[in-house]
C-alpha atoms as a PDB file:
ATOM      1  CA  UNK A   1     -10.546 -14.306  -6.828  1.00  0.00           C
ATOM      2  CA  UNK A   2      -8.096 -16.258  -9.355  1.00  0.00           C
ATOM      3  CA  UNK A   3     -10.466 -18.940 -11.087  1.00  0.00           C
ATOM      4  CA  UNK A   4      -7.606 -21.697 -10.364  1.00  0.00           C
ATOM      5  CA  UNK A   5      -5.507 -20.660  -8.186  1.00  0.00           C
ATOM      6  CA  UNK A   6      -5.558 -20.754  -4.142  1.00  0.00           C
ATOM      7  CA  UNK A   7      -5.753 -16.818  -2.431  1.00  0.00           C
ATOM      8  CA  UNK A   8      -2.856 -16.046  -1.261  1.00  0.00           C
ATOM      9  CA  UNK A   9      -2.132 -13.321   1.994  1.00  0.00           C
ATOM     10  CA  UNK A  10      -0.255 -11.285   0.998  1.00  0.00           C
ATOM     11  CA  UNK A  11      -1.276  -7.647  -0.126  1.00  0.00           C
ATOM     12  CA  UNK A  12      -1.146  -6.555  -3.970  1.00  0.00           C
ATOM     13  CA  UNK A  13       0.569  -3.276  -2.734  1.00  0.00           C
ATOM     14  CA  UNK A  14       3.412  -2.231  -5.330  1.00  0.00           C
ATOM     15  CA  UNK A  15       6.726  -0.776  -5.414  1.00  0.00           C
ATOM     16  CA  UNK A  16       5.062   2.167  -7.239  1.00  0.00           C
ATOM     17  CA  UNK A  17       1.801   3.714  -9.071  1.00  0.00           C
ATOM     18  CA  UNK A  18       1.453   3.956 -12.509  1.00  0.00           C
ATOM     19  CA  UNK A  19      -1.933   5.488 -12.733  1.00  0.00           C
ATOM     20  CA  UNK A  20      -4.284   3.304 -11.044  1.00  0.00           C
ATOM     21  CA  UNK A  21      -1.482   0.373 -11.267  1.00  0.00           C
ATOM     22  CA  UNK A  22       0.184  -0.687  -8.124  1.00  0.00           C
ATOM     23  CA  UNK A  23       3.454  -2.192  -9.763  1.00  0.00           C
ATOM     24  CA  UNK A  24       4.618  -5.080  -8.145  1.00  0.00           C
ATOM     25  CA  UNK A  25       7.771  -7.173  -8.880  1.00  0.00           C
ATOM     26  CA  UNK A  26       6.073  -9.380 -11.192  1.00  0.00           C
ATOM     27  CA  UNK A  27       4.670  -6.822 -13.089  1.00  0.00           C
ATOM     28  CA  UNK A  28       7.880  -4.961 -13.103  1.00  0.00           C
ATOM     29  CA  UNK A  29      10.079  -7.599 -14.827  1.00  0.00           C
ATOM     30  CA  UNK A  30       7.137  -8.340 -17.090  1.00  0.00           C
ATOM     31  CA  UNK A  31       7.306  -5.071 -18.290  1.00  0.00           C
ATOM     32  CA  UNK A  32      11.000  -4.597 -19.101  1.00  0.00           C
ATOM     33  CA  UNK A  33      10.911  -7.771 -20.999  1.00  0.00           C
ATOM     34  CA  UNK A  34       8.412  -6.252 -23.276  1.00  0.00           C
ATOM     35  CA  UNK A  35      10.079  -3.712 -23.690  1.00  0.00           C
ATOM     36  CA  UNK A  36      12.574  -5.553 -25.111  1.00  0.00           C
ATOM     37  CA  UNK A  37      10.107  -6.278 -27.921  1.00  0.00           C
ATOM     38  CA  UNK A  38      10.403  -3.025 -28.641  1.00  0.00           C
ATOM     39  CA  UNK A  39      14.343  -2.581 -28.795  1.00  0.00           C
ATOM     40  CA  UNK A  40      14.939  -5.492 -30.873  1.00  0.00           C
ATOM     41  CA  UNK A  41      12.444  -4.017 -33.917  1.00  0.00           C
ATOM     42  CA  UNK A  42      14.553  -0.399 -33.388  1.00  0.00           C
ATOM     43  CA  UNK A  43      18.168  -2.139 -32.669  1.00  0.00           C
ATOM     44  CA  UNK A  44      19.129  -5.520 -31.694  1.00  0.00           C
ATOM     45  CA  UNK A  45      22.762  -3.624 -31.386  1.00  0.00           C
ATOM     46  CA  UNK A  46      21.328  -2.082 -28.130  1.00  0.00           C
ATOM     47  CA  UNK A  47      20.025  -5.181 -26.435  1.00  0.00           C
ATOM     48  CA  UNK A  48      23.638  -6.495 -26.624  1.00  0.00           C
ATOM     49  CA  UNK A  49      25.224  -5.390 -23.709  1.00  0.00           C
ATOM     50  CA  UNK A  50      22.547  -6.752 -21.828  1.00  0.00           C
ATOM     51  CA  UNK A  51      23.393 -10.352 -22.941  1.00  0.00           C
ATOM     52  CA  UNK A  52      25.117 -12.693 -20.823  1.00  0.00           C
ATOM     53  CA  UNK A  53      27.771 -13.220 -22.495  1.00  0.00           C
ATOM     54  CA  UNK A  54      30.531 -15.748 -20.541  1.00  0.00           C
ATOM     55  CA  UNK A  55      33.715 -14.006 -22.151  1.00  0.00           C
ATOM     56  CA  UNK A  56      32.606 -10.499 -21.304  1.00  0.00           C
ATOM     57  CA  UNK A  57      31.894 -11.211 -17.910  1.00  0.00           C
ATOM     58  CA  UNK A  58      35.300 -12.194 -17.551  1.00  0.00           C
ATOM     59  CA  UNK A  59      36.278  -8.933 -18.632  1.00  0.00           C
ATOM     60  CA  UNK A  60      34.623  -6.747 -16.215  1.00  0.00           C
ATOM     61  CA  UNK A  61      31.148  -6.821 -17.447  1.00  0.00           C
ATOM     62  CA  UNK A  62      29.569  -8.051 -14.723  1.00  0.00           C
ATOM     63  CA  UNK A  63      26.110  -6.833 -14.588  1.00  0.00           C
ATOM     64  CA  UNK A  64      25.423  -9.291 -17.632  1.00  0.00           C
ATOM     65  CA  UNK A  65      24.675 -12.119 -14.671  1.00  0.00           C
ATOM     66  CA  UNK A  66      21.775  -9.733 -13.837  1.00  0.00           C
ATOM     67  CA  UNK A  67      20.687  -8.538 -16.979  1.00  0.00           C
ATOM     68  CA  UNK A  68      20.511 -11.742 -19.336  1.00  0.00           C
ATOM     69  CA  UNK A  69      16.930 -12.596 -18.623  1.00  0.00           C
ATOM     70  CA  UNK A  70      15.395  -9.138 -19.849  1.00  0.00           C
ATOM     71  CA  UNK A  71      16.571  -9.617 -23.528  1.00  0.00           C
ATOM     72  CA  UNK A  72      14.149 -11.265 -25.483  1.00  0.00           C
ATOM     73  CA  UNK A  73      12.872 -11.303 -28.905  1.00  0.00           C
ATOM     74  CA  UNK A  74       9.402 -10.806 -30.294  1.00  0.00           C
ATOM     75  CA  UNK A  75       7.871 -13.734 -30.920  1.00  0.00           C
ATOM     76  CA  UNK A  76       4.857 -15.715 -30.070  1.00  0.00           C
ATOM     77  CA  UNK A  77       6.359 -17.953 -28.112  1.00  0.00           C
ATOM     78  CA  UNK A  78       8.373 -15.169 -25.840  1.00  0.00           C
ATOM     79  CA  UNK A  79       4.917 -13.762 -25.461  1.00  0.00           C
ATOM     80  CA  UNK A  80       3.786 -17.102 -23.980  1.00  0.00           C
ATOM     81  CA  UNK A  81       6.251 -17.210 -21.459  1.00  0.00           C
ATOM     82  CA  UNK A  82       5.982 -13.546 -20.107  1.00  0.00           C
ATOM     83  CA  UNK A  83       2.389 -14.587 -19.996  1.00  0.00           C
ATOM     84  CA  UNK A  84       3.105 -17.744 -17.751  1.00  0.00           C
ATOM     85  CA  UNK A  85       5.806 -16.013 -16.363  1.00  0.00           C
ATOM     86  CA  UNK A  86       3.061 -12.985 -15.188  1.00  0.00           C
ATOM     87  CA  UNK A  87       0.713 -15.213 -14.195  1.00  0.00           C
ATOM     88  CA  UNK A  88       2.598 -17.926 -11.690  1.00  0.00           C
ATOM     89  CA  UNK A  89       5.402 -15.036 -10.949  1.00  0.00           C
ATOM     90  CA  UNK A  90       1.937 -12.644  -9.011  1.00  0.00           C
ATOM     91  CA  UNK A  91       0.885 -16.181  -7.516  1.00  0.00           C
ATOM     92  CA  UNK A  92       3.957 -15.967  -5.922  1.00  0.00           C
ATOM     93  CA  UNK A  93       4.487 -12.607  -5.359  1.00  0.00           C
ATOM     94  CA  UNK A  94       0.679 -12.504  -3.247  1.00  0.00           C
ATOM     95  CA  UNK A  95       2.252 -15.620  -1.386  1.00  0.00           C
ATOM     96  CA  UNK A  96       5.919 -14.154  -0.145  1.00  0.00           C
ATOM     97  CA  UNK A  97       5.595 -10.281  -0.393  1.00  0.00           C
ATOM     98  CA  UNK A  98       7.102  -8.127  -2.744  1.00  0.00           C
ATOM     99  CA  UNK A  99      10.372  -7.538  -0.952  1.00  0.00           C
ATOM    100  CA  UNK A 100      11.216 -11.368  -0.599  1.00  0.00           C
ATOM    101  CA  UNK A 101       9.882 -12.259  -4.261  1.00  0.00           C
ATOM    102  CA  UNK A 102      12.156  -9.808  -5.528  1.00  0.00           C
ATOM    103  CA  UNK A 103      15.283 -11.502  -3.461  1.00  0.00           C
ATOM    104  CA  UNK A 104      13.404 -14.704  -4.869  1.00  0.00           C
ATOM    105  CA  UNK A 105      14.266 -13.433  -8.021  1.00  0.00           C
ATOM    106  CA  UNK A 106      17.374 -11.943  -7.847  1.00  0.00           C
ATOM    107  CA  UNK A 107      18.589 -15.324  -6.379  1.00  0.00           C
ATOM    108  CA  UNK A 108      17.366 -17.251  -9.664  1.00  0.00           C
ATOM    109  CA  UNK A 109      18.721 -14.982 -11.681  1.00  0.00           C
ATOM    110  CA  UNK A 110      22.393 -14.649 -10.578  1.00  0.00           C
ATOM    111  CA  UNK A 111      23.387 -17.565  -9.300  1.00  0.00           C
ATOM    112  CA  UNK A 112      22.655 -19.139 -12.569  1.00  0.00           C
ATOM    113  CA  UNK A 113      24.186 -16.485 -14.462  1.00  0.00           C
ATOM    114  CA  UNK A 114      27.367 -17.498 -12.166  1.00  0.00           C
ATOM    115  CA  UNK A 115      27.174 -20.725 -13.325  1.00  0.00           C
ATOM    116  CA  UNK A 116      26.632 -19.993 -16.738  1.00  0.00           C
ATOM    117  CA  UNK A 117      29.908 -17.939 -17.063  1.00  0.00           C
ATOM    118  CA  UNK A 118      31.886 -20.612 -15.337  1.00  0.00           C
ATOM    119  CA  UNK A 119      30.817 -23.168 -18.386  1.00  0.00           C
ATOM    120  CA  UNK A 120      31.004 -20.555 -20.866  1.00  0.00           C
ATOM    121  CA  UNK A 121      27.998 -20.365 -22.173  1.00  0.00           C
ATOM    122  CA  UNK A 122      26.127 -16.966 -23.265  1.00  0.00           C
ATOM    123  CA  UNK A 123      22.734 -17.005 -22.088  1.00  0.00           C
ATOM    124  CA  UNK A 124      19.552 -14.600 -22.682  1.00  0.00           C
ATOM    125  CA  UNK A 125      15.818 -14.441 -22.484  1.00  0.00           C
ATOM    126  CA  UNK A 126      12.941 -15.146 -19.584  1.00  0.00           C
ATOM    127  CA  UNK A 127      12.187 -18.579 -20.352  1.00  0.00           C
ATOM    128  CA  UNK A 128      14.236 -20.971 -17.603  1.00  0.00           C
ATOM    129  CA  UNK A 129      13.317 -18.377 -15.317  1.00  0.00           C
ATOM    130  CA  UNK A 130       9.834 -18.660 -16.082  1.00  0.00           C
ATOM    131  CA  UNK A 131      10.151 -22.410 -15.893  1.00  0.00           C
ATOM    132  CA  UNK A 132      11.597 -22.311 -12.434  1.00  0.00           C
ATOM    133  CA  UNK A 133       8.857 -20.093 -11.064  1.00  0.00           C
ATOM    134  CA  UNK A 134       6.767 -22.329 -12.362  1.00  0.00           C
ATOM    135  CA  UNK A 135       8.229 -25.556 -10.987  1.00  0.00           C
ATOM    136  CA  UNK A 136       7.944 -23.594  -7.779  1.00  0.00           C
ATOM    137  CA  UNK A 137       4.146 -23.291  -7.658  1.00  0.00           C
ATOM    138  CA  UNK A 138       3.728 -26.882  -8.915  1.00  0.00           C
ATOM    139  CA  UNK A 139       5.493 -28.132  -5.814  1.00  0.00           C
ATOM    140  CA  UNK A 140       3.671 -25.641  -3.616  1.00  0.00           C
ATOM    141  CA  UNK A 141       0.263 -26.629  -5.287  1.00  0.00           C
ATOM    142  CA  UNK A 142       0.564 -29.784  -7.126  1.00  0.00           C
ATOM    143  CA  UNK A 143      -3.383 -31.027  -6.986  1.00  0.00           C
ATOM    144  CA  UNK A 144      -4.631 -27.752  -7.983  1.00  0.00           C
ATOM    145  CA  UNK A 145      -6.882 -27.972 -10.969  1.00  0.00           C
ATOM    146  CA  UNK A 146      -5.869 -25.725 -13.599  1.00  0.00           C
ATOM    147  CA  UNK A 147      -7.350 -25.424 -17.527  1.00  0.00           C
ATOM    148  CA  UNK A 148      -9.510 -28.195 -18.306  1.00  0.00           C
ATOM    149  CA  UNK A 149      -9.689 -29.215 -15.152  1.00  0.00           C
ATOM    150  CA  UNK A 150      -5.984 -30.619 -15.286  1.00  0.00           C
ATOM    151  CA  UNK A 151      -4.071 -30.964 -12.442  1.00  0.00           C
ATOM    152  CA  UNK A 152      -1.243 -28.783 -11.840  1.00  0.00           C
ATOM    153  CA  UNK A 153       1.376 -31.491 -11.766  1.00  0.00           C
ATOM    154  CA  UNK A 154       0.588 -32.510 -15.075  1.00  0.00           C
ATOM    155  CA  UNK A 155       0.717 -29.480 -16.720  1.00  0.00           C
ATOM    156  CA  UNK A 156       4.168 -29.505 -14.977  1.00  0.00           C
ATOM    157  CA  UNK A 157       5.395 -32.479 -15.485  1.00  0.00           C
ATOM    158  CA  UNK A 158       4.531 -32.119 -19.971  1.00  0.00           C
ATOM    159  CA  UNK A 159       6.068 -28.560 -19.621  1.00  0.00           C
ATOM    160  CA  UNK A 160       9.414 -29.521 -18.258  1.00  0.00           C
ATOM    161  CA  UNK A 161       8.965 -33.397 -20.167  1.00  0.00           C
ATOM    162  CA  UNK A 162       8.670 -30.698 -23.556  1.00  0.00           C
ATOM    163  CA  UNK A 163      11.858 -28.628 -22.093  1.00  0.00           C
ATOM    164  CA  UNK A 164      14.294 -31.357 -21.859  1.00  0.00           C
ATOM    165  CA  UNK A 165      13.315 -33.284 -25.086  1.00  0.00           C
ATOM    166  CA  UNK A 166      13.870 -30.544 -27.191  1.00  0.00           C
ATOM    167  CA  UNK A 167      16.927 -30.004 -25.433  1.00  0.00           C
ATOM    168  CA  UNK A 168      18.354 -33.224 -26.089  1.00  0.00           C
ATOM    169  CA  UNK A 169      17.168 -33.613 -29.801  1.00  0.00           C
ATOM    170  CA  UNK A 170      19.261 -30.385 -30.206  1.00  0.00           C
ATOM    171  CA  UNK A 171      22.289 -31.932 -28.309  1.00  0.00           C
ATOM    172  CA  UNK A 172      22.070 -28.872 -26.157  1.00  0.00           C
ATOM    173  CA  UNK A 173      23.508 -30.296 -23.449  1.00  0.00           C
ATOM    174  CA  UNK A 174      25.314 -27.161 -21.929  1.00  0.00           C
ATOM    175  CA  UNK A 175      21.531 -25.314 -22.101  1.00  0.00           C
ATOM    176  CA  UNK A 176      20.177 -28.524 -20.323  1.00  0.00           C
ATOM    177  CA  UNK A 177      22.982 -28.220 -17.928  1.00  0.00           C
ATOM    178  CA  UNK A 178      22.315 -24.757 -17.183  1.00  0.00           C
ATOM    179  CA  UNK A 179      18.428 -25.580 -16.813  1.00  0.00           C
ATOM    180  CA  UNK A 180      18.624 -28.035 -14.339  1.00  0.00           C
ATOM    181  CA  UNK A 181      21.176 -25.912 -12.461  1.00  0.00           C
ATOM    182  CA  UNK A 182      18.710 -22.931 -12.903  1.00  0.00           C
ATOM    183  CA  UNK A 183      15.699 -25.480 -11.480  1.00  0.00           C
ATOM    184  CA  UNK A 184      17.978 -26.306  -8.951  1.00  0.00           C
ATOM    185  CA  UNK A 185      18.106 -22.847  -7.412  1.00  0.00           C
ATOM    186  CA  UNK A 186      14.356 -22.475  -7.649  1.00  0.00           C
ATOM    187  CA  UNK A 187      13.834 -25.280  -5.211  1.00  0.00           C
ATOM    188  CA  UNK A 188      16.766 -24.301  -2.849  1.00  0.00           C
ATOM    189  CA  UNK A 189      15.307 -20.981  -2.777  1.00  0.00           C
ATOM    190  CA  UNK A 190      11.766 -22.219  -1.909  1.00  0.00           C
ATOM    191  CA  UNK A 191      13.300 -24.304   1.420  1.00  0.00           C
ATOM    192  CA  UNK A 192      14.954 -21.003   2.027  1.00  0.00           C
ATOM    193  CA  UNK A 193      12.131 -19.279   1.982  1.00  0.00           C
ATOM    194  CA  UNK A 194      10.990 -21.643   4.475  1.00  0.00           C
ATOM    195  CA  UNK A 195       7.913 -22.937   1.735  1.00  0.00           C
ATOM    196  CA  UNK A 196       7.286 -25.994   0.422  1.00  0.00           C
ATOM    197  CA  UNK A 197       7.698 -27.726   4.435  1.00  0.00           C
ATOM    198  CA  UNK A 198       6.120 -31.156   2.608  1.00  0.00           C
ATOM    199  CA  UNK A 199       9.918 -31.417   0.871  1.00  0.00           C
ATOM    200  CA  UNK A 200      12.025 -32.319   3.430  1.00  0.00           C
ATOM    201  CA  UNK A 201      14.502 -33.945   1.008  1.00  0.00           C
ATOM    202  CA  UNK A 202      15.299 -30.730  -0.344  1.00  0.00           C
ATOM    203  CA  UNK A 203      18.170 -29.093   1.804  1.00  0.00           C
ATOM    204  CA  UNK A 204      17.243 -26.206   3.588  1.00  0.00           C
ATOM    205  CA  UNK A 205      19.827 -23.473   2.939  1.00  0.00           C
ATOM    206  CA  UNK A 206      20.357 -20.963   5.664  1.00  0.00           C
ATOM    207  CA  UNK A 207      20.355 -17.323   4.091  1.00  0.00           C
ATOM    208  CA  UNK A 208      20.442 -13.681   5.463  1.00  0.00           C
ATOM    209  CA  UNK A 209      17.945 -13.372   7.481  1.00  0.00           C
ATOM    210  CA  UNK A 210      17.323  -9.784   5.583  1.00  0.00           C
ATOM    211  CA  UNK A 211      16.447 -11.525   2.455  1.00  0.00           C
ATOM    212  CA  UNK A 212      14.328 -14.248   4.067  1.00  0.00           C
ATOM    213  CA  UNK A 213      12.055 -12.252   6.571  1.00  0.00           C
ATOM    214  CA  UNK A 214       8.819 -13.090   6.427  1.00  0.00           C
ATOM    215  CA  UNK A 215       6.689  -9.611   6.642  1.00  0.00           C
ATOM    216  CA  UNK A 216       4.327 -10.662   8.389  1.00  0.00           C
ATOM    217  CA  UNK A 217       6.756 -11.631  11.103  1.00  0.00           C
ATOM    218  CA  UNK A 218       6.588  -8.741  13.293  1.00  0.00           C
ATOM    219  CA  UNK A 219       2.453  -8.926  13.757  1.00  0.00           C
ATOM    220  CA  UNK A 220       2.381 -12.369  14.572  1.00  0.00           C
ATOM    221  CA  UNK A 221       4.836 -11.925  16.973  1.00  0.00           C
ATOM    222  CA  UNK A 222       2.692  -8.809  18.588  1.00  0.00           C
ATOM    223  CA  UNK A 223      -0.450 -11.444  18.623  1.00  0.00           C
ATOM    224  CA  UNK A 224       1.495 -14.037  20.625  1.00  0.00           C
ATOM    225  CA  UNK A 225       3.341 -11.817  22.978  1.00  0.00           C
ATOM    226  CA  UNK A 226      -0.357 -10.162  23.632  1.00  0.00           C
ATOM    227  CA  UNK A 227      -1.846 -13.998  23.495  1.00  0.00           C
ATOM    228  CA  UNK A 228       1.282 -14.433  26.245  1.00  0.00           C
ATOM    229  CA  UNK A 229       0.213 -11.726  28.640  1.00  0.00           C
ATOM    230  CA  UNK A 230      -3.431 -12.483  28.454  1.00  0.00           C
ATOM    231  CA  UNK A 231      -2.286 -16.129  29.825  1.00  0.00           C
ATOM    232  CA  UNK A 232      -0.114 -14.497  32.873  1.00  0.00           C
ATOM    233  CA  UNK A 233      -2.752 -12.366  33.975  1.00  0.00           C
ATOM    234  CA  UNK A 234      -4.623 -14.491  37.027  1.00  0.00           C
ATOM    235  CA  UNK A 235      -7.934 -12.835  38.224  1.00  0.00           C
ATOM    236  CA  UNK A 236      -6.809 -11.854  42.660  1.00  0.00           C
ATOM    237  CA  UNK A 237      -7.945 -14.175  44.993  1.00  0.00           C
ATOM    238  CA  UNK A 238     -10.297 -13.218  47.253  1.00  0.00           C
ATOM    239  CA  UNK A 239     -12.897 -11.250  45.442  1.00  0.00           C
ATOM    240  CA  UNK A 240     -16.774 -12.520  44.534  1.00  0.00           C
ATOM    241  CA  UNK A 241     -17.143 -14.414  42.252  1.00  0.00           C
ATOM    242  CA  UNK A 242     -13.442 -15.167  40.826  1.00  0.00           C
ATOM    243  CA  UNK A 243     -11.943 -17.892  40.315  1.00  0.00           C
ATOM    244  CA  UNK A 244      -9.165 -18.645  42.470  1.00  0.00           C
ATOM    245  CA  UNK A 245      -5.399 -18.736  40.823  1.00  0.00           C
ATOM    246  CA  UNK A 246      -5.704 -22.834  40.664  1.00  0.00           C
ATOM    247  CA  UNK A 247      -9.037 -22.708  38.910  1.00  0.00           C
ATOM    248  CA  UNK A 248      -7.624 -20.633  36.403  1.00  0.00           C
ATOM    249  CA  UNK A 249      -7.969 -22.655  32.532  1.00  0.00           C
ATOM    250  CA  UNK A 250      -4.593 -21.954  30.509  1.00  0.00           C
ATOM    251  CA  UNK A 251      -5.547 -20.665  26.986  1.00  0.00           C
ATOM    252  CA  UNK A 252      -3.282 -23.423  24.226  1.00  0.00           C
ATOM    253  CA  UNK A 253      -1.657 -21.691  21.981  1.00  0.00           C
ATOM    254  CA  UNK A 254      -3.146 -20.868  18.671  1.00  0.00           C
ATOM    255  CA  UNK A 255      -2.434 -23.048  16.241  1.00  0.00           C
ATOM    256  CA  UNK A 256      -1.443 -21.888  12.597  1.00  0.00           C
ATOM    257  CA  UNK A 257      -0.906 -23.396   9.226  1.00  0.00           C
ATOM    258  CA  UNK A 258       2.159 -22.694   7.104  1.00  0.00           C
ATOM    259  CA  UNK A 259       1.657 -19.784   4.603  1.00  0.00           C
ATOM    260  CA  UNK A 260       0.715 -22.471   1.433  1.00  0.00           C
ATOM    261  CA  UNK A 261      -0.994 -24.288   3.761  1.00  0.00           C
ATOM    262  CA  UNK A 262      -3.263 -21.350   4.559  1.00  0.00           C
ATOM    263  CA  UNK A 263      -3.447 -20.699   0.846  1.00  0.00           C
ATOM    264  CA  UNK A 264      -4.315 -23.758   0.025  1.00  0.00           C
ATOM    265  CA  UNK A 265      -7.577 -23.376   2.831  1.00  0.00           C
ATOM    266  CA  UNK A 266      -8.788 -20.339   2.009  1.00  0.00           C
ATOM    267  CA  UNK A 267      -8.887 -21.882  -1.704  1.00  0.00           C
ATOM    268  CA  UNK A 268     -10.923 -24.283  -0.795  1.00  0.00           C
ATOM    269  CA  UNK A 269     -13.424 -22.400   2.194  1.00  0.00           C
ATOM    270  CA  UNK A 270     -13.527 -19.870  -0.920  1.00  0.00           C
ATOM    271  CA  UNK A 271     -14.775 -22.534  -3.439  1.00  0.00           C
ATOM    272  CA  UNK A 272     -17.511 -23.952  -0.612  1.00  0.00           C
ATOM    273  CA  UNK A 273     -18.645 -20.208  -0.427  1.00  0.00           C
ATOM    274  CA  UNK A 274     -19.333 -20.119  -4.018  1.00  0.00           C
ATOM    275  CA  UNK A 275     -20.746 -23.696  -4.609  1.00  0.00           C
ATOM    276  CA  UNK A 276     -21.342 -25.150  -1.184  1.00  0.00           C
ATOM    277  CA  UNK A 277     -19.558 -28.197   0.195  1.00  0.00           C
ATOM    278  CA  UNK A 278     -21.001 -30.442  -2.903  1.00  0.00           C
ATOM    279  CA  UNK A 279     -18.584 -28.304  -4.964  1.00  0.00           C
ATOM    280  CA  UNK A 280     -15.668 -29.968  -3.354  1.00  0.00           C
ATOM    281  CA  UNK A 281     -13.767 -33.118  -4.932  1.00  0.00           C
ATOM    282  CA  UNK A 282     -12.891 -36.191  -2.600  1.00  0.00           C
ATOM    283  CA  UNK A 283      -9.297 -35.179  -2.773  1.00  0.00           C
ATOM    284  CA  UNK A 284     -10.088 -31.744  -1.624  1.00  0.00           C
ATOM    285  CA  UNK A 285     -12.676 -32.946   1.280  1.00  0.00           C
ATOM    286  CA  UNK A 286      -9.378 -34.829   2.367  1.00  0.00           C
ATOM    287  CA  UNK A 287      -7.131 -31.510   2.279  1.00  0.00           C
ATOM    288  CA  UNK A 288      -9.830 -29.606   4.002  1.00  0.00           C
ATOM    289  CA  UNK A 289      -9.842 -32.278   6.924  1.00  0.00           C
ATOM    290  CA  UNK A 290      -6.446 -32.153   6.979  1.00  0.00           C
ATOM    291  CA  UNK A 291      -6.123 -28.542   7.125  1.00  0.00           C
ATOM    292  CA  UNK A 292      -8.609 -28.081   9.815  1.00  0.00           C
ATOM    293  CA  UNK A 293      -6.825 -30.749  11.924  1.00  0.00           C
ATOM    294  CA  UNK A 294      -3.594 -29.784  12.195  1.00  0.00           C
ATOM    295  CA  UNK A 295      -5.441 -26.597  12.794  1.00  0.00           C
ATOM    296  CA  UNK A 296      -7.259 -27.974  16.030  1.00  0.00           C
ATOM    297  CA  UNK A 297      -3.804 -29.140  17.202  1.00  0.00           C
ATOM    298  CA  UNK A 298      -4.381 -32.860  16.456  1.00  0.00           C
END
């Protein structure tokens, strides 16, 4: 289990095999951005036409708004933010599914590159995309403990706080534009999703429900229509020892957490397993409680 990070429910299954690799989304777009390293030192000539590139998007070249994010040069820092990128990008991934983290990610990439060509300005790289996945899983998991025993919000908070700074020393301000329209997405898409149920202020906007379905719909729906049935079935009246229909005790619906919700508990039931209930901080004792509350129906 992830050191840091609460286990999520979703299966690692990938798109494909590559050897004994099952590769996911995540690892998919990781990949292609390295690759990248690799073009640049051959040709930077043939990473062009996969630059966004505002005036030839108005010509016709259109597939730049998809593109833009998997041209990237080699550099220490562009290895640093594939690595973030990896490592918050399979968080989510295990949390949504591979189908809807890939519409996750589509969504964040060309909406923004939209609204990037509308202002005119060329655009390339991972790194706001890797910011907004991470802003995601801050708001998702804010009190996690990361490195150092730092919580996640923190980290957050300095890593966008760096962002903008450097943004505005430059004068950037059609970069820091596009950033906080790129950020912007990210949450919408996370109420889309139907995550992050603690941000009401956030507007929930309705999408296909193709891109949204959760994959685990269709089982839980088999559990409660079979939970359903079990409840109509009344033992006859008449035989010995049954109880007659009015003595019959209706089973209550099970209740169920929302999917970081349930994340968040198996976290912390995992962390009791390894160090017992000592382990836990006062803040997580409280989310525990919570958890198995709203759990119990109360």
């Amino acid at each position: 289990m992830n050191r840091f990070f609460p286990q999520a429910n979703s299966s690692d299954d990938g798109w494909f095999r590559a050897g004994s690799v099952d590769v996911t989304t995540t690892i998919l777009m990781t990949g292609l951005c390295a690759v990248s390293f690799l073009v640049y030192a051959v040709n930077t000539r043939f990473l062009e036409p996969f630059v966004l590139i505002a005036s030839r998007v108005l010509d016709g070249q259109v597939w730049r708004i998809l593109t833009w994010p998997l041209v990237n040069e080699p550099s220490i820092w562009s290895v640093i933010t594939l690595a973030v990128f990896y490592m918050f990008g399979r968080e989510l991934e295990r949390l949504v599914g591979r189908v809807r983290f890939a519409w996750f990610l589509a969504i964040l990439i060309v909406i923004p590159g939209f609204a990037a060509t509308a202002i005119g300005l060329d655009v390339y790289g991972l790194r706001n995309v890797e910011i907004a996945i991470f802003l995601v899983f801050v708001l998702l998991y804010p009190k996690v403990q990361s490195f150092f025993g730092i919580p996640l919000w923190v980290l957050g908070a300095v890593f966008l706080g760096i962002s903008v700074l450097q943004l505005l020393g430059l004068r950037a301000f059609d970069e820091l534009a596009f950033l906080a329209i790129i950020l912007a997405t990210g949450m919408l898409t996370m109420r889309a999703f139907n995550l992050g149920d603690d941000y009401d202020w956030i507007p929930k906007v309705p999408l296909p429900g193709l891109i949204t379905k959760d994959p685990y719909q269709k089982a839980n729906r088999a559990r409660e229509k079979a939970q359903r049935s079990t409840q109509r079935k009344a033992p006859r009246s008449g035989g010995r020892g049954q109880r007659k229909p009015a003595d019959v005790v209706p089973i209550r619906p099970e209740a169920r957490l929302d999917r970081a919700s349930q994340a968040d508990m198996d976290w912390l039931l995992d962390k009791i397993s390894a160090g017992g209930i000592e382990s836990l901080t006062p803040e997580e004792r409280r989310r525990l409680d919570d958890h198995s509350r709203r759990l119990r129906g109360n």
